[in-house]
C-alpha atoms as a PDB file:
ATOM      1  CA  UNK A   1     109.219  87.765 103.719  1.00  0.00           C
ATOM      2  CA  UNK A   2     106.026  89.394 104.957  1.00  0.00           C
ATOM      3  CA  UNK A   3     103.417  86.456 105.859  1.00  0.00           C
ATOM      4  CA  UNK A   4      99.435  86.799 107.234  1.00  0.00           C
ATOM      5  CA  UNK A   5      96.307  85.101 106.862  1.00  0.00           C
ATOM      6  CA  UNK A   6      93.075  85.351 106.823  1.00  0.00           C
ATOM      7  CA  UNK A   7      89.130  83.446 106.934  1.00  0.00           C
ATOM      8  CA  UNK A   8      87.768  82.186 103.456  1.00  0.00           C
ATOM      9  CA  UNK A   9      84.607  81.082 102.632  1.00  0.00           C
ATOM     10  CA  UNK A  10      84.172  77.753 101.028  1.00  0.00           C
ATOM     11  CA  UNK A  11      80.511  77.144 100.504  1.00  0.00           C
ATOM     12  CA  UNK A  12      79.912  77.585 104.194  1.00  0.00           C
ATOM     13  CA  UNK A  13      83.098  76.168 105.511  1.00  0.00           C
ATOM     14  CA  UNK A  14      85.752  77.789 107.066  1.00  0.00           C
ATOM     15  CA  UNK A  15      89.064  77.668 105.723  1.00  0.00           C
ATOM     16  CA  UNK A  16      92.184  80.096 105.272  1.00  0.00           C
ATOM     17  CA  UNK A  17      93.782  82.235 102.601  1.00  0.00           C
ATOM     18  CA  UNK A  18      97.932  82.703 103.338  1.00  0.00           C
ATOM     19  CA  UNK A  19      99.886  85.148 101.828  1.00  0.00           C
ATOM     20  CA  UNK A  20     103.445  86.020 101.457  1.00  0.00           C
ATOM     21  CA  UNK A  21     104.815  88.633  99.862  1.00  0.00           C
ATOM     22  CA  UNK A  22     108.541  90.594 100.044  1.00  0.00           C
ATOM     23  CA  UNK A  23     107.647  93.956  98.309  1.00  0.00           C
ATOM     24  CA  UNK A  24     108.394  92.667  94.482  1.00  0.00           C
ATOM     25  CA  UNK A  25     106.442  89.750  94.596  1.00  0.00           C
ATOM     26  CA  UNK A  26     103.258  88.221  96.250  1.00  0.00           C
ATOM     27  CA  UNK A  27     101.801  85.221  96.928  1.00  0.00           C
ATOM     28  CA  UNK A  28      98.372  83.378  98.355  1.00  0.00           C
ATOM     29  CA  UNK A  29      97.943  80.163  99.467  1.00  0.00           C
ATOM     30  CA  UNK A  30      94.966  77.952 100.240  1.00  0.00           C
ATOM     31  CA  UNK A  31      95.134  75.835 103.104  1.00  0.00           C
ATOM     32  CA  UNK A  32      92.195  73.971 104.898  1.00  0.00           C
ATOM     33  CA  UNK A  33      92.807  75.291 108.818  1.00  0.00           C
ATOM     34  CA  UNK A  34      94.950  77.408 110.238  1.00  0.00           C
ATOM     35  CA  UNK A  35      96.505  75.240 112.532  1.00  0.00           C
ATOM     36  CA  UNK A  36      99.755  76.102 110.275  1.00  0.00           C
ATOM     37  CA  UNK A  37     101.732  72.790 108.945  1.00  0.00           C
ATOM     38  CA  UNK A  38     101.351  73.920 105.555  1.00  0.00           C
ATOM     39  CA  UNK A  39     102.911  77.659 106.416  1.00  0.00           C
ATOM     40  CA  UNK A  40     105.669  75.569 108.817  1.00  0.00           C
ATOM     41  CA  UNK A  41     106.540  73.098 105.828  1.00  0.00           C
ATOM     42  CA  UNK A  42     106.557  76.041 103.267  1.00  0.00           C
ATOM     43  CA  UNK A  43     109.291  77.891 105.066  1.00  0.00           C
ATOM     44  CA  UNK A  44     111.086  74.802 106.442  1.00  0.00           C
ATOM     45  CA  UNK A  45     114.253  75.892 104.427  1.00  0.00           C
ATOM     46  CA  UNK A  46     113.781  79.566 104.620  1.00  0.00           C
ATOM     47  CA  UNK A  47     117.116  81.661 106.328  1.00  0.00           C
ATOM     48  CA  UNK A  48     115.939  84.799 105.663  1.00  0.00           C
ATOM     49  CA  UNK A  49     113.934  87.138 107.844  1.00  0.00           C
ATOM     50  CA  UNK A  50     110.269  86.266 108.698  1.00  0.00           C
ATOM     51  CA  UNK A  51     107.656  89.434 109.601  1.00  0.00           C
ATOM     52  CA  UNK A  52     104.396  88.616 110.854  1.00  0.00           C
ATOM     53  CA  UNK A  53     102.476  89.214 113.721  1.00  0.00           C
ATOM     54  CA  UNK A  54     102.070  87.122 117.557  1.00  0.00           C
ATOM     55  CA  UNK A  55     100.553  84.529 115.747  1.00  0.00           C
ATOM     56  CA  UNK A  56     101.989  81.355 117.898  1.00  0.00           C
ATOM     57  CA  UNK A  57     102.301  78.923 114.666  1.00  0.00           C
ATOM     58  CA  UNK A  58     105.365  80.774 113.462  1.00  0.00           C
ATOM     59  CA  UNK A  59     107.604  80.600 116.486  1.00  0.00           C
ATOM     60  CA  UNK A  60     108.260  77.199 115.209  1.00  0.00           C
ATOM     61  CA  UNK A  61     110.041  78.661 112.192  1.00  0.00           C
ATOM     62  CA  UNK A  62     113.495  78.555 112.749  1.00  0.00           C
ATOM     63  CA  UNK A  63     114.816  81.856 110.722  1.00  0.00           C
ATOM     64  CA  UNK A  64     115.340  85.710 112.258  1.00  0.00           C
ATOM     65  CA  UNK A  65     112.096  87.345 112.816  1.00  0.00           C
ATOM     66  CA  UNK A  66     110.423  90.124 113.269  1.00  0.00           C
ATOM     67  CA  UNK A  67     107.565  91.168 115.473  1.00  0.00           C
ATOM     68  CA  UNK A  68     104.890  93.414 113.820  1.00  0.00           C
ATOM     69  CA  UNK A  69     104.695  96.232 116.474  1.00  0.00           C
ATOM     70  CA  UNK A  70     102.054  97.759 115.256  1.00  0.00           C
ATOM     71  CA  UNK A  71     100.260  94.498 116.336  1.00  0.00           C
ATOM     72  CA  UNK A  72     101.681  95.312 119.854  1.00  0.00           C
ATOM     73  CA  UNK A  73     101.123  98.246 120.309  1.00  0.00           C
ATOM     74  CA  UNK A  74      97.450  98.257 119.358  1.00  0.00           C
ATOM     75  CA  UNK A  75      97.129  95.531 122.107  1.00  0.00           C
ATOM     76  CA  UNK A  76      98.832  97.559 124.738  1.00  0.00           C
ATOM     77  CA  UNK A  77      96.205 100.192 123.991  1.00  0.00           C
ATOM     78  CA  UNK A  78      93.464  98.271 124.398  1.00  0.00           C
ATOM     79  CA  UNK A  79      94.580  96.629 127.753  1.00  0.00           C
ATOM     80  CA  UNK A  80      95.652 100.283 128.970  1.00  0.00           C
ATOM     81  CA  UNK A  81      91.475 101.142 128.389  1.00  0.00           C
ATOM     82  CA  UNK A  82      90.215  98.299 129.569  1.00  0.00           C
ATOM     83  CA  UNK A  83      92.770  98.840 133.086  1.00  0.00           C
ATOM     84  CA  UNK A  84      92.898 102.656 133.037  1.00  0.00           C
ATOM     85  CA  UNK A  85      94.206 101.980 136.894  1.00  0.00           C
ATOM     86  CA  UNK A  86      96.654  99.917 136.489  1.00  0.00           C
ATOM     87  CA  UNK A  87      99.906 102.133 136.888  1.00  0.00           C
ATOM     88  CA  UNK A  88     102.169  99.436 136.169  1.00  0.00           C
ATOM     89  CA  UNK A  89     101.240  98.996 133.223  1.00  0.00           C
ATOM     90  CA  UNK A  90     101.191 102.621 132.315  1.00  0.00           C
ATOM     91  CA  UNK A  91     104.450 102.442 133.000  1.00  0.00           C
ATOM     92  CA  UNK A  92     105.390  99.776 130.805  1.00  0.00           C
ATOM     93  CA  UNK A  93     103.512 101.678 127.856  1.00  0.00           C
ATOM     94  CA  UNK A  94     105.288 105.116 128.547  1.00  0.00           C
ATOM     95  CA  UNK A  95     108.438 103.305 128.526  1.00  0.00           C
ATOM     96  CA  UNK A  96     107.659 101.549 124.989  1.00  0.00           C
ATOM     97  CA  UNK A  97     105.633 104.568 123.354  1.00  0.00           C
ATOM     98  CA  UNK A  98     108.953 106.544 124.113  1.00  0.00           C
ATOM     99  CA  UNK A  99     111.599 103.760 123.369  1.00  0.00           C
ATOM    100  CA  UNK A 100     109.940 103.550 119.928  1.00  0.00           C
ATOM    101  CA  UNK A 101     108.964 107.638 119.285  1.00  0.00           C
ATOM    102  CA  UNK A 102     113.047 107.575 119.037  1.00  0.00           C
ATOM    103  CA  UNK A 103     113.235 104.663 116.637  1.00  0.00           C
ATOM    104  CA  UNK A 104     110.464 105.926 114.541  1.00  0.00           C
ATOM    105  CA  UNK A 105     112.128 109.698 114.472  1.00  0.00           C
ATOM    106  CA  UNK A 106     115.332 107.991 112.898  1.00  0.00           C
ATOM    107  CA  UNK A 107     113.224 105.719 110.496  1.00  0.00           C
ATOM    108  CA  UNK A 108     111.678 108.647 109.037  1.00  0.00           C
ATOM    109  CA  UNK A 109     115.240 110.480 108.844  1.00  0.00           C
ATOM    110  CA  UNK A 110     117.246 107.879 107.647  1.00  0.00           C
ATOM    111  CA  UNK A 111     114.974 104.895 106.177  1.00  0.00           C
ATOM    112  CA  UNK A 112     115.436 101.432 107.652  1.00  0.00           C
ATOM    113  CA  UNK A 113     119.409 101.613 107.625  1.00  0.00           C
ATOM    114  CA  UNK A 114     121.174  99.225 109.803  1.00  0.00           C
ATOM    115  CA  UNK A 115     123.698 102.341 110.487  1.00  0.00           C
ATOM    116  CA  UNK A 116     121.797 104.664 111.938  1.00  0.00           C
ATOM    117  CA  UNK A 117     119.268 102.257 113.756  1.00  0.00           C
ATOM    118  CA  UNK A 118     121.506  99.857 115.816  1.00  0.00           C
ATOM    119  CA  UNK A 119     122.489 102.829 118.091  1.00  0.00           C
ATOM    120  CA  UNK A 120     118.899 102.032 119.385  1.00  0.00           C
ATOM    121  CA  UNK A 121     119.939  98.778 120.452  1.00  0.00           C
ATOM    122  CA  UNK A 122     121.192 100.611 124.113  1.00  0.00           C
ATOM    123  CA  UNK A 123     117.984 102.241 124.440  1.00  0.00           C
ATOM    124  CA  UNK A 124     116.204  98.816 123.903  1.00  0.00           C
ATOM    125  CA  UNK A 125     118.546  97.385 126.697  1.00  0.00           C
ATOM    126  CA  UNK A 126     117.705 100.345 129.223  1.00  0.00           C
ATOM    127  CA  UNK A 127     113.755  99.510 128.034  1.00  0.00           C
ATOM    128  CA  UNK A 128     114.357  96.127 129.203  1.00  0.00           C
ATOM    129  CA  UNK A 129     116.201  96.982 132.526  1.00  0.00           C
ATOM    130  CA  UNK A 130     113.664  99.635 133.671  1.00  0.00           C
ATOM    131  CA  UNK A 131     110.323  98.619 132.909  1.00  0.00           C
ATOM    132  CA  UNK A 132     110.988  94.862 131.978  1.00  0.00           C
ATOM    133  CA  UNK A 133     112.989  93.585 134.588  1.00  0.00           C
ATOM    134  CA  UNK A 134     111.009  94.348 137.852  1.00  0.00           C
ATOM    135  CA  UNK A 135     108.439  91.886 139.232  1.00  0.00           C
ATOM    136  CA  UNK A 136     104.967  93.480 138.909  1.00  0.00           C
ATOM    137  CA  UNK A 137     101.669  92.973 140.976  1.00  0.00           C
ATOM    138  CA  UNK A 138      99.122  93.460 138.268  1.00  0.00           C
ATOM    139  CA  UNK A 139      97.753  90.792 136.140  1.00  0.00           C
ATOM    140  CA  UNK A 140      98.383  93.090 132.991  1.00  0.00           C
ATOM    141  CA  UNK A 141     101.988  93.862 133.676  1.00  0.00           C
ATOM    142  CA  UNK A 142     102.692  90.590 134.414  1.00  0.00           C
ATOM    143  CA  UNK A 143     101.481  89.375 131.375  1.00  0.00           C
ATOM    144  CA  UNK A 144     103.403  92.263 129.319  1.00  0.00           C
ATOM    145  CA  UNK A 145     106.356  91.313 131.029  1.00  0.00           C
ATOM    146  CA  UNK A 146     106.667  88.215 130.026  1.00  0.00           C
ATOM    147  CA  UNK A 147     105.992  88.734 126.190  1.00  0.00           C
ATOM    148  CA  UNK A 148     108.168  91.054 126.146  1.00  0.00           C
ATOM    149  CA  UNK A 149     110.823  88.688 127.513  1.00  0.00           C
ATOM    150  CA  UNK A 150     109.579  85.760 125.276  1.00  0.00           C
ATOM    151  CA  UNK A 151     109.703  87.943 122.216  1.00  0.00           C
ATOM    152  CA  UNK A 152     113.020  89.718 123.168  1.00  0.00           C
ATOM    153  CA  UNK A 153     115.066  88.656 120.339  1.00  0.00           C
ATOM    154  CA  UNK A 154     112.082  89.278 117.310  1.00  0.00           C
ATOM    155  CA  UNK A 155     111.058  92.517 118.763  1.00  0.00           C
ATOM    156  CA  UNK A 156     114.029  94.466 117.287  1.00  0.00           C
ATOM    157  CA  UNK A 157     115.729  92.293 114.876  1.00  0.00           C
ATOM    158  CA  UNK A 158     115.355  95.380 112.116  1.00  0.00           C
ATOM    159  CA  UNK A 159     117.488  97.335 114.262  1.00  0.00           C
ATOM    160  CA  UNK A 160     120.569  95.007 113.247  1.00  0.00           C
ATOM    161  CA  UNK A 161     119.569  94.758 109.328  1.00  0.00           C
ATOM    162  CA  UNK A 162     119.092  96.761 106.523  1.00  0.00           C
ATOM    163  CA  UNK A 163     115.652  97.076 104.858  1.00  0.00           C
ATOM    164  CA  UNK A 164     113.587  95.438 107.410  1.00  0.00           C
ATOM    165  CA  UNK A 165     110.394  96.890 108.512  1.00  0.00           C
ATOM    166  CA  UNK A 166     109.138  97.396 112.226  1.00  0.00           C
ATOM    167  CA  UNK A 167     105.692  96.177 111.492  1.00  0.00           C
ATOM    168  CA  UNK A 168     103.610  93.956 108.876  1.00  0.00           C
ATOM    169  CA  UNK A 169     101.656  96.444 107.250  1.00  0.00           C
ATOM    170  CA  UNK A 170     103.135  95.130 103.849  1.00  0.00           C
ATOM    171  CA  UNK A 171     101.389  91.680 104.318  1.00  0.00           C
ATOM    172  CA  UNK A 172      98.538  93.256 105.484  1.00  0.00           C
ATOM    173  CA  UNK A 173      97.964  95.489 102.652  1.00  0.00           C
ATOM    174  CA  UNK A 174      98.390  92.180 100.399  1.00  0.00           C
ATOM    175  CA  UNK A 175      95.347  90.831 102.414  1.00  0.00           C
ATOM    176  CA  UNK A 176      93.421  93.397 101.672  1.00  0.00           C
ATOM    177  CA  UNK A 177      93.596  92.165  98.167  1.00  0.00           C
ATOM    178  CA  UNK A 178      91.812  89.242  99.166  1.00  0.00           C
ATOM    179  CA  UNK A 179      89.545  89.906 101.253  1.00  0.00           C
ATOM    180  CA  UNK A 180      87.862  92.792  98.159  1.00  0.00           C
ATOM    181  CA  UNK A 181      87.874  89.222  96.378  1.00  0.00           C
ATOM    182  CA  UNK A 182      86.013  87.015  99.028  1.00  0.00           C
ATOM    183  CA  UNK A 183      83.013  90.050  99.649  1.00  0.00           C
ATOM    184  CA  UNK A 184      82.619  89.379  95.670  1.00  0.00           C
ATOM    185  CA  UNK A 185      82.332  85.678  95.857  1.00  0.00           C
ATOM    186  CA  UNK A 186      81.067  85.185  99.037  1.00  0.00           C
ATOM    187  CA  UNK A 187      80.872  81.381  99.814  1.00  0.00           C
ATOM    188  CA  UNK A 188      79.904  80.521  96.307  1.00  0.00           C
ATOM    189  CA  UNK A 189      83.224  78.355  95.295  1.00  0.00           C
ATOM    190  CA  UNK A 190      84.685  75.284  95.838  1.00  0.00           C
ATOM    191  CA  UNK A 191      88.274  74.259  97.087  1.00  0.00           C
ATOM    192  CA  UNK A 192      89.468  74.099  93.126  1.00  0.00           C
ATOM    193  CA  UNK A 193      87.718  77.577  92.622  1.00  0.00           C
ATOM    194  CA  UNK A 194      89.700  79.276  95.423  1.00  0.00           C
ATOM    195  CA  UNK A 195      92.529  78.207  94.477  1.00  0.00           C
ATOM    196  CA  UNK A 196      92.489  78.772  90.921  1.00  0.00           C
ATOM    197  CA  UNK A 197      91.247  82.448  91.764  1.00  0.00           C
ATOM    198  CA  UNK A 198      94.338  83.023  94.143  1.00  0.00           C
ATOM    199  CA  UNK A 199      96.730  81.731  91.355  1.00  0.00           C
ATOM    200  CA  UNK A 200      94.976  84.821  89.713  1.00  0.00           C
ATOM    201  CA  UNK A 201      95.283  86.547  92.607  1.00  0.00           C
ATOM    202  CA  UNK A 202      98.932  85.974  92.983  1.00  0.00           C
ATOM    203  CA  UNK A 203      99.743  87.095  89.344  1.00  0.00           C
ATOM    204  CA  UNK A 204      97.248  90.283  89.524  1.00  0.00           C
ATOM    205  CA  UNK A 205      99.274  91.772  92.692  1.00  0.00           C
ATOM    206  CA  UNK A 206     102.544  90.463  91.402  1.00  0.00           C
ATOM    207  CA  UNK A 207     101.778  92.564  88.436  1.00  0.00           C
ATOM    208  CA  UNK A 208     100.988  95.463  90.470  1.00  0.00           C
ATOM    209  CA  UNK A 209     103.807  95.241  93.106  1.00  0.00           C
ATOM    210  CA  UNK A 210     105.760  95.404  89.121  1.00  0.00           C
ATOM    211  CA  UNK A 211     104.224  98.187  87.997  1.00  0.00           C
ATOM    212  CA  UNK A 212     102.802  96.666  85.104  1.00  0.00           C
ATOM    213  CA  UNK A 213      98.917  95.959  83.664  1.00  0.00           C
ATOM    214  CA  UNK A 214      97.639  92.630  84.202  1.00  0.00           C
ATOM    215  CA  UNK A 215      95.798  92.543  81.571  1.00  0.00           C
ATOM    216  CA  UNK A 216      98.524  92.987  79.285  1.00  0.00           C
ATOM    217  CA  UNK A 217     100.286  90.402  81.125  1.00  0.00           C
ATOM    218  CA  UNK A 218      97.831  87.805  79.988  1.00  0.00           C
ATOM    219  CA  UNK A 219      97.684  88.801  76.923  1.00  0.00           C
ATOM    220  CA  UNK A 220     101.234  88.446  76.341  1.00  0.00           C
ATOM    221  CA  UNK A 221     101.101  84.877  76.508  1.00  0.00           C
ATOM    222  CA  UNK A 222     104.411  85.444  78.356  1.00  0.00           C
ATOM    223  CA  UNK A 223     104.897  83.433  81.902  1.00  0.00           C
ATOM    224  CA  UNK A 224     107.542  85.186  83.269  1.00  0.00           C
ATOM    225  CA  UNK A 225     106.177  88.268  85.116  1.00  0.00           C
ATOM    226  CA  UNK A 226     109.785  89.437  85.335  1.00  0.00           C
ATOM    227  CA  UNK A 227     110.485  88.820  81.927  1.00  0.00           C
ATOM    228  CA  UNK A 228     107.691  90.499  80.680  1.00  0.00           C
ATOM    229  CA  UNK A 229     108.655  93.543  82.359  1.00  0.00           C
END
């Protein structure tokens, strides 16, 4: 399961949109803050694997997960401009840009087959040793080096399983979805109007992610989105 959220608008209150979605299916989710109880209780029970990004409320989720790092590297970018002196953490960015150029080359060859990607799990361990394990000066590095230790085991989970993606894009695209809807209606709903939209919402993209019309959906007076299709 792919999981983000995002701001919504609710006549000049703040409050969030969640959404879930694991390629077939999709789902959004009011919730009031973003403090994340709701997302927590939701996937008390869930054994599966969990992508999302760095977002702290998740860590509490006890399933396998993976790290969007996309999300990482985009950070290590923008601390690498804003410290273009910093060699040490140049370092650790060489080290990860080329530790993941070779994941990325088999992805592309071979798809997101446990097979062919766990012989990356070495070069992940040699990452570790050579630009994780040394104590660093700068406040940068320092700070890279320990994510990267506290995030060991959900950096590379997909290595070890079939069919999971390195990064979150797929929950991010589903976002996307909503945020078209929220420049429409603006703050101009209540907490019943959101949430009746998103059930909407949730049966437009579903629909989509199917390949079918979701206008013809309704129409069907069919409920089951799988059965209809």
């Amino acid at each position: 399961v792919h999981v983000d959220e995002t701001r919504a608008n609710i006549k000049g209150k703040l409050a969030y949109v969640w959404v879930l979605t694991n390629l077939h299916e999709v789902a959004y989710i009011y919730a009031e803050n973003r403090e994340g109880e709701m997302i927590q209780n939701l996937l008390r029970e869930f054994k599966g694997i969990l992508v999302s990004d760095f977002y702290a409320v998740y860590d509490s989720i006890q399933c396998p997960q993976q790290k969007c790092l996309i999300h990482l590297m985009r950070d290590l970018n923008a601390d690498t401009l804003a410290n273009p002196f910093d060699e040490e953490l140049k370092g650790i960015v060489r080290g990860f840009a080329e530790l993941l150029r070779g994941i990325v080359q088999t992805v592309d060859r071979y798809g997101l087959k446990r097979h062919f990607l766990r012989k990356h799990s070495a070069s992940v361990g040699g990452f570790y040793k050579k630009f994780i394990a040394p104590d660093y000066q700068s406040e940068a590095a320092i700070n890279y080096k320990q994510r990267f230790e506290k995030n060991r085991e959900k950096l590379f989970t997909f290595l070890n399983h079939d069919g999971i993606p390195w990064n979150n894009n797929n929950a991010e695209y589903a976002i996307k979805a909503f945020s078209a809807l929220r420049e429409v209606i603006g703050g101009l709903t209540t907490v019943k109007g959101i949430e009746e939209y998103l059930i909407l919402l949730t049966i437009c993209e579903t629909c989509k992610y199917s390949g079918l019309d979701f206008l013809d959906f309704l129409r069907s007076g069919e409920k089951d989105i799988h059965a209809f299709a």
